[in-house]
C-alpha atoms as a PDB file:
ATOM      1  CA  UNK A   1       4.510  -8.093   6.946  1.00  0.00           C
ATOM      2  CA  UNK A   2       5.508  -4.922   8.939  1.00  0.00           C
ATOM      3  CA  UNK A   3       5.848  -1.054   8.444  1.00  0.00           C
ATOM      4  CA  UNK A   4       3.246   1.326   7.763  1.00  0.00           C
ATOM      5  CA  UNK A   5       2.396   2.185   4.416  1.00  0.00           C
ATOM      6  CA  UNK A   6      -0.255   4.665   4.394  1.00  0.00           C
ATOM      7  CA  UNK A   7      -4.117   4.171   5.149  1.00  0.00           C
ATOM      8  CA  UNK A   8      -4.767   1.843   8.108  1.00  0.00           C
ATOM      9  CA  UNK A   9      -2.118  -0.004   6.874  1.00  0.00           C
ATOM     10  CA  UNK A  10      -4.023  -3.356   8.043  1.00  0.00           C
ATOM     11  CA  UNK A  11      -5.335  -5.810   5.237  1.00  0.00           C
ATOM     12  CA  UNK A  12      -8.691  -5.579   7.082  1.00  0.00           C
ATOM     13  CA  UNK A  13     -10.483  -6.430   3.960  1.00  0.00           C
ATOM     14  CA  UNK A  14     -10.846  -9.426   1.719  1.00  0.00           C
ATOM     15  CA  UNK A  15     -11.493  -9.087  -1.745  1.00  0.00           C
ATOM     16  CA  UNK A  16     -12.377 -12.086  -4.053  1.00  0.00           C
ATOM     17  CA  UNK A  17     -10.114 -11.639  -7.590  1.00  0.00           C
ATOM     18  CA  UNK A  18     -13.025 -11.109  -9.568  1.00  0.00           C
ATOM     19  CA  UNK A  19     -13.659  -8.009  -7.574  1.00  0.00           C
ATOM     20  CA  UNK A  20     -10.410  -6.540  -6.812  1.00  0.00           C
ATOM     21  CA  UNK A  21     -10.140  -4.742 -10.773  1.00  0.00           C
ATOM     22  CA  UNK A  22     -13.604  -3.045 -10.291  1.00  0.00           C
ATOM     23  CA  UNK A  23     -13.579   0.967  -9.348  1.00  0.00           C
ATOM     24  CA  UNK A  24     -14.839   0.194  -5.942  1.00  0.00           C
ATOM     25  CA  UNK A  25     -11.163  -0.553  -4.748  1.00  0.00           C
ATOM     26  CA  UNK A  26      -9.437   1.647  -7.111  1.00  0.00           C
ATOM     27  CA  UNK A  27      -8.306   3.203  -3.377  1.00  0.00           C
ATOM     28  CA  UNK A  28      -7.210   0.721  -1.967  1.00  0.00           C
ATOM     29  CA  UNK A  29      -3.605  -0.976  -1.382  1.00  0.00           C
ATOM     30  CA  UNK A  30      -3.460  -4.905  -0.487  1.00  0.00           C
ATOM     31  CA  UNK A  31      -0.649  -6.436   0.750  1.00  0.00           C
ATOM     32  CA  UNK A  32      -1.179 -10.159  -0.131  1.00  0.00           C
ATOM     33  CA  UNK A  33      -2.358 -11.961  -2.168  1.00  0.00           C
ATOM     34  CA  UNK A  34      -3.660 -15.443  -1.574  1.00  0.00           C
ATOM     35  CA  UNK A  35      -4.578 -18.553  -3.123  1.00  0.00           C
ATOM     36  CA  UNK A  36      -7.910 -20.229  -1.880  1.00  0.00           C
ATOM     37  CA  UNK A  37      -9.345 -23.173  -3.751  1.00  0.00           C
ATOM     38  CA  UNK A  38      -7.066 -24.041  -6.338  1.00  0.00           C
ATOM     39  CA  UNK A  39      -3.957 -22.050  -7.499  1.00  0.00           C
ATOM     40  CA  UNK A  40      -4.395 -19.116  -9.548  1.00  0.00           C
ATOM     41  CA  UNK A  41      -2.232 -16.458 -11.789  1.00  0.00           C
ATOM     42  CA  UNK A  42      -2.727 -12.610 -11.589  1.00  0.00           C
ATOM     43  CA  UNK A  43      -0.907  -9.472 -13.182  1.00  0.00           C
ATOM     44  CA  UNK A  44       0.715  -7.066 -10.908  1.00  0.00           C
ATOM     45  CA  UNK A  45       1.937  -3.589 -13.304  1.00  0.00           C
ATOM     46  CA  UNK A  46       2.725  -5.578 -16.484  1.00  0.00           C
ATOM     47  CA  UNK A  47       4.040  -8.490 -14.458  1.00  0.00           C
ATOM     48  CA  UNK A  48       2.199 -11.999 -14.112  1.00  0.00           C
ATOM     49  CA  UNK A  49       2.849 -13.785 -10.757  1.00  0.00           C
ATOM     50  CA  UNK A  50       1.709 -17.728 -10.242  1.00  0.00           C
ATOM     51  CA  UNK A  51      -0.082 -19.426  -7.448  1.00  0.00           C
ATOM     52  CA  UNK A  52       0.526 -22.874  -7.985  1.00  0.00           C
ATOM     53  CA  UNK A  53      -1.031 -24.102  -5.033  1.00  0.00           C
ATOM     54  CA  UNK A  54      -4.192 -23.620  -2.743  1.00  0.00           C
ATOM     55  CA  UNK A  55      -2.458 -21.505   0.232  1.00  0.00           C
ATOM     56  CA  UNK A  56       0.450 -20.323  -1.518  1.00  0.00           C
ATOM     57  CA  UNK A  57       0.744 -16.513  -1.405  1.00  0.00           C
ATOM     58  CA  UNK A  58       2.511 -13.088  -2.496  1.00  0.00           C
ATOM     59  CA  UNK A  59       3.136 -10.659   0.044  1.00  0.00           C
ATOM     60  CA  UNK A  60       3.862  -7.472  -2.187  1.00  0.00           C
ATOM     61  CA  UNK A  61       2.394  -4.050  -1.460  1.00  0.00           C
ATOM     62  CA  UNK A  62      -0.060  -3.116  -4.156  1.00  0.00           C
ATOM     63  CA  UNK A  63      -2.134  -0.613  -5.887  1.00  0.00           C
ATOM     64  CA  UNK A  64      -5.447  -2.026  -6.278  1.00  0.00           C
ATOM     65  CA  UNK A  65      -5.697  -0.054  -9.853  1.00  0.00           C
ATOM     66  CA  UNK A  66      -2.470  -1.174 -11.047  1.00  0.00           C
ATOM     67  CA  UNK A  67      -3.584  -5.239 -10.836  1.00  0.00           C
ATOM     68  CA  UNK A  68      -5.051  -5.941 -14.156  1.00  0.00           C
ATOM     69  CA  UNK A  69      -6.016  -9.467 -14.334  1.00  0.00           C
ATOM     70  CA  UNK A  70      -6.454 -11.777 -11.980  1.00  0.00           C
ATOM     71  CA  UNK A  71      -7.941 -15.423 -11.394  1.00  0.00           C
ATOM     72  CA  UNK A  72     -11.574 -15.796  -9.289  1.00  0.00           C
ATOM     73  CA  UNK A  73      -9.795 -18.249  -7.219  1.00  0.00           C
ATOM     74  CA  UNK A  74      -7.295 -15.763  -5.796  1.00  0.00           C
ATOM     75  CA  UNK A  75      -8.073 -13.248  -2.482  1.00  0.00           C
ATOM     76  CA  UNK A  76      -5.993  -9.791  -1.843  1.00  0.00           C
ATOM     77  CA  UNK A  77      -5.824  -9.009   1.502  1.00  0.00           C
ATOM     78  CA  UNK A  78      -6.565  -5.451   1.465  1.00  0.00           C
ATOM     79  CA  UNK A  79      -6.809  -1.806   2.872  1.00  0.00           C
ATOM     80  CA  UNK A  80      -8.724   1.406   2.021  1.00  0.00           C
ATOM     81  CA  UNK A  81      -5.957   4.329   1.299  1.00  0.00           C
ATOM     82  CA  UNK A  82      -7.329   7.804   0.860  1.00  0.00           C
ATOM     83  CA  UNK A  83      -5.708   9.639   0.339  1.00  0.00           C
ATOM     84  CA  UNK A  84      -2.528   7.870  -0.965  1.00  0.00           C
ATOM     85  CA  UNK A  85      -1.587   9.687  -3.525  1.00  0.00           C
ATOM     86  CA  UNK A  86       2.570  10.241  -4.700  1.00  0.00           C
ATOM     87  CA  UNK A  87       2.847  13.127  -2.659  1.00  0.00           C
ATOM     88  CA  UNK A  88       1.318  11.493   0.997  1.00  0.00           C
ATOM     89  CA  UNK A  89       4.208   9.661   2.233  1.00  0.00           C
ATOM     90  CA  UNK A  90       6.966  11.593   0.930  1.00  0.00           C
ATOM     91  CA  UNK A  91       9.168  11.690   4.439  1.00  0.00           C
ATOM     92  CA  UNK A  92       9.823  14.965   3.318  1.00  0.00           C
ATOM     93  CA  UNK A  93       9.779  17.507   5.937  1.00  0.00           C
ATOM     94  CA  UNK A  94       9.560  21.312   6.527  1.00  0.00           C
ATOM     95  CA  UNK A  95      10.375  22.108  10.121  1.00  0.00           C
ATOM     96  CA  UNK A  96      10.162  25.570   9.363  1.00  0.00           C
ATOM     97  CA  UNK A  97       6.221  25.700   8.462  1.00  0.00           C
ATOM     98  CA  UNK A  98       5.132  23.403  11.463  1.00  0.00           C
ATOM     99  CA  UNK A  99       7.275  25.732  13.906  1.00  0.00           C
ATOM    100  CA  UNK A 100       6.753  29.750  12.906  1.00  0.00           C
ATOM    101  CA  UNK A 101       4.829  30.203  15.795  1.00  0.00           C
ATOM    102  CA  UNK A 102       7.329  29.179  18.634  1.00  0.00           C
ATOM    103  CA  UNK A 103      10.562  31.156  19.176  1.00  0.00           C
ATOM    104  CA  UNK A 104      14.092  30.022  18.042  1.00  0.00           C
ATOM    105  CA  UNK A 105      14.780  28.590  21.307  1.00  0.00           C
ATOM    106  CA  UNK A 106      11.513  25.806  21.029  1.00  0.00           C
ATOM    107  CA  UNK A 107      12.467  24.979  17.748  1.00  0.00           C
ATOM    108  CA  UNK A 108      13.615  21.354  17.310  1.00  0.00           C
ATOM    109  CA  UNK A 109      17.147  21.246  15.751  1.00  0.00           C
ATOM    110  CA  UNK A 110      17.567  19.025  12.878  1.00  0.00           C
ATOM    111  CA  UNK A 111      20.929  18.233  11.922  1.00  0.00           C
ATOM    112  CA  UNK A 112      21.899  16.986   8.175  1.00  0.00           C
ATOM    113  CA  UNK A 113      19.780  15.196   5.532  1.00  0.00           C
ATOM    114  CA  UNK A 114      18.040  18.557   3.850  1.00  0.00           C
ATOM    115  CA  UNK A 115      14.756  18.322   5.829  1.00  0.00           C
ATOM    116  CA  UNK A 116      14.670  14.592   5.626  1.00  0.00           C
ATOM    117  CA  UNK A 117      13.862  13.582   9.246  1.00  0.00           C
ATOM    118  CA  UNK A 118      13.097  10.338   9.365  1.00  0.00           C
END
Protein backbone atom coordinates (compact mmCIF):
# COMPACT_ATOMS: atom_id res chain seq x y z
CA UNK A 1 0.00 0.00 0.00
CA UNK A 2 1.53 3.43 -0.97
CA UNK A 3 0.87 7.25 -0.48
CA UNK A 4 0.95 9.13 2.58
CA UNK A 5 -2.00 9.60 4.51
CA UNK A 6 -1.28 11.62 7.44
CA UNK A 7 0.61 10.58 10.76
CA UNK A 8 3.68 8.40 10.10
CA UNK A 9 1.75 6.91 7.65
CA UNK A 10 3.51 3.39 8.52
CA UNK A 11 1.28 0.56 10.15
CA UNK A 12 4.04 0.39 12.81
CA UNK A 13 1.62 -0.96 15.26
CA UNK A 14 -0.34 -4.13 15.74
CA UNK A 15 -3.45 -4.15 17.42
CA UNK A 16 -5.32 -7.41 18.41
CA UNK A 17 -9.38 -6.87 17.39
CA UNK A 18 -10.41 -6.95 20.80
CA UNK A 19 -8.38 -3.86 21.35
CA UNK A 20 -8.67 -1.84 18.33
CA UNK A 21 -12.56 -0.31 19.54
CA UNK A 22 -11.10 0.84 22.95
CA UNK A 23 -10.30 4.87 23.35
CA UNK A 24 -6.65 4.15 23.40
CA UNK A 25 -6.60 4.09 19.47
CA UNK A 26 -9.42 6.35 18.91
CA UNK A 27 -6.24 8.34 17.03
CA UNK A 28 -5.17 6.17 15.15
CA UNK A 29 -5.66 5.11 11.30
CA UNK A 30 -4.76 1.33 10.22
CA UNK A 31 -4.39 0.36 6.95
CA UNK A 32 -4.99 -3.45 7.06
CA UNK A 33 -6.54 -5.56 8.46
CA UNK A 34 -5.50 -9.15 8.90
CA UNK A 35 -6.64 -12.47 9.68
CA UNK A 36 -4.41 -14.56 12.16
CA UNK A 37 -5.70 -17.82 13.55
CA UNK A 38 -8.83 -18.51 12.01
CA UNK A 39 -10.92 -16.14 9.77
CA UNK A 40 -12.80 -13.47 11.29
CA UNK A 41 -15.65 -10.67 10.37
CA UNK A 42 -15.40 -6.95 11.45
CA UNK A 43 -17.53 -3.68 10.74
CA UNK A 44 -15.91 -0.89 8.97
CA UNK A 45 -18.63 2.55 9.12
CA UNK A 46 -21.86 0.49 8.97
CA UNK A 47 -20.26 -2.03 6.64
CA UNK A 48 -19.30 -5.75 7.66
CA UNK A 49 -16.25 -7.16 5.76
CA UNK A 50 -15.33 -11.18 5.99
CA UNK A 51 -12.09 -12.94 6.57
CA UNK A 52 -12.71 -16.27 5.56
CA UNK A 53 -9.40 -17.52 5.95
CA UNK A 54 -6.28 -17.37 8.33
CA UNK A 55 -4.01 -14.80 6.20
CA UNK A 56 -6.58 -13.30 4.18
CA UNK A 57 -6.64 -9.50 4.53
CA UNK A 58 -8.29 -5.92 3.78
CA UNK A 59 -6.11 -3.25 2.87
CA UNK A 60 -8.53 -0.16 3.39
CA UNK A 61 -7.47 3.03 5.15
CA UNK A 62 -9.32 3.37 8.41
CA UNK A 63 -10.40 5.38 11.30
CA UNK A 64 -9.75 3.43 14.28
CA UNK A 65 -13.13 5.07 15.91
CA UNK A 66 -15.21 4.39 13.03
CA UNK A 67 -14.58 0.23 13.31
CA UNK A 68 -17.29 -0.93 15.54
CA UNK A 69 -17.09 -4.57 15.89
CA UNK A 70 -14.67 -6.75 15.21
CA UNK A 71 -13.58 -10.53 15.81
CA UNK A 72 -10.47 -11.32 18.54
CA UNK A 73 -8.98 -13.30 15.84
CA UNK A 74 -8.43 -10.35 13.50
CA UNK A 75 -5.09 -7.76 13.70
CA UNK A 76 -5.18 -3.98 12.15
CA UNK A 77 -2.06 -2.94 11.15
CA UNK A 78 -1.95 0.45 12.48
CA UNK A 79 -0.62 4.10 12.92
CA UNK A 80 -0.93 6.90 15.53
CA UNK A 81 -2.51 10.16 13.65
CA UNK A 82 -2.60 13.33 15.67
CA UNK A 83 -3.62 15.36 14.61
CA UNK A 84 -5.78 14.03 11.70
CA UNK A 85 -8.55 15.78 11.87
CA UNK A 86 -10.93 16.90 8.40
CA UNK A 87 -9.13 19.93 8.05
CA UNK A 88 -5.15 18.35 8.13
CA UNK A 89 -4.80 17.09 4.74
CA UNK A 90 -6.91 19.34 2.86
CA UNK A 91 -4.23 20.04 -0.22
CA UNK A 92 -5.57 23.28 0.06
CA UNK A 93 -3.11 25.97 -0.23
CA UNK A 94 -2.57 29.72 0.46
CA UNK A 95 0.59 30.90 -1.22
CA UNK A 96 -0.14 34.22 -0.20
CA UNK A 97 0.18 33.66 3.80
CA UNK A 98 3.42 31.44 3.54
CA UNK A 99 5.05 34.25 1.22
CA UNK A 100 4.17 38.05 2.70
CA UNK A 101 7.49 38.40 3.74
CA UNK A 102 9.47 38.00 0.38
CA UNK A 103 8.97 40.50 -2.48
CA UNK A 104 6.85 39.86 -5.66
CA UNK A 105 9.79 38.79 -7.51
CA UNK A 106 10.57 35.52 -4.84
CA UNK A 107 7.17 34.61 -4.92
CA UNK A 108 6.49 31.19 -6.50
CA UNK A 109 3.94 31.53 -9.38
CA UNK A 110 1.13 29.20 -9.32
CA UNK A 111 -0.78 28.89 -12.34
CA UNK A 112 -4.61 27.54 -12.37
CA UNK A 113 -6.46 25.25 -9.92
CA UNK A 114 -7.61 28.16 -7.21
CA UNK A 115 -4.73 27.55 -4.74
CA UNK A 116 -4.82 23.85 -5.24
CA UNK A 117 -1.10 22.99 -5.72
CA UNK A 118 -0.68 19.69 -5.59
Amino acid sequence: MAGNYGGNSLPTTPVKGSLITGAAYANYKCTTAFATIGGGAFTYMGATFTLAAQGDKVELIMNASGISATDDDLIFLCYECNPCGVNSFTGTTAPSSYYSGMTTMNRPTIIGGGGLNN
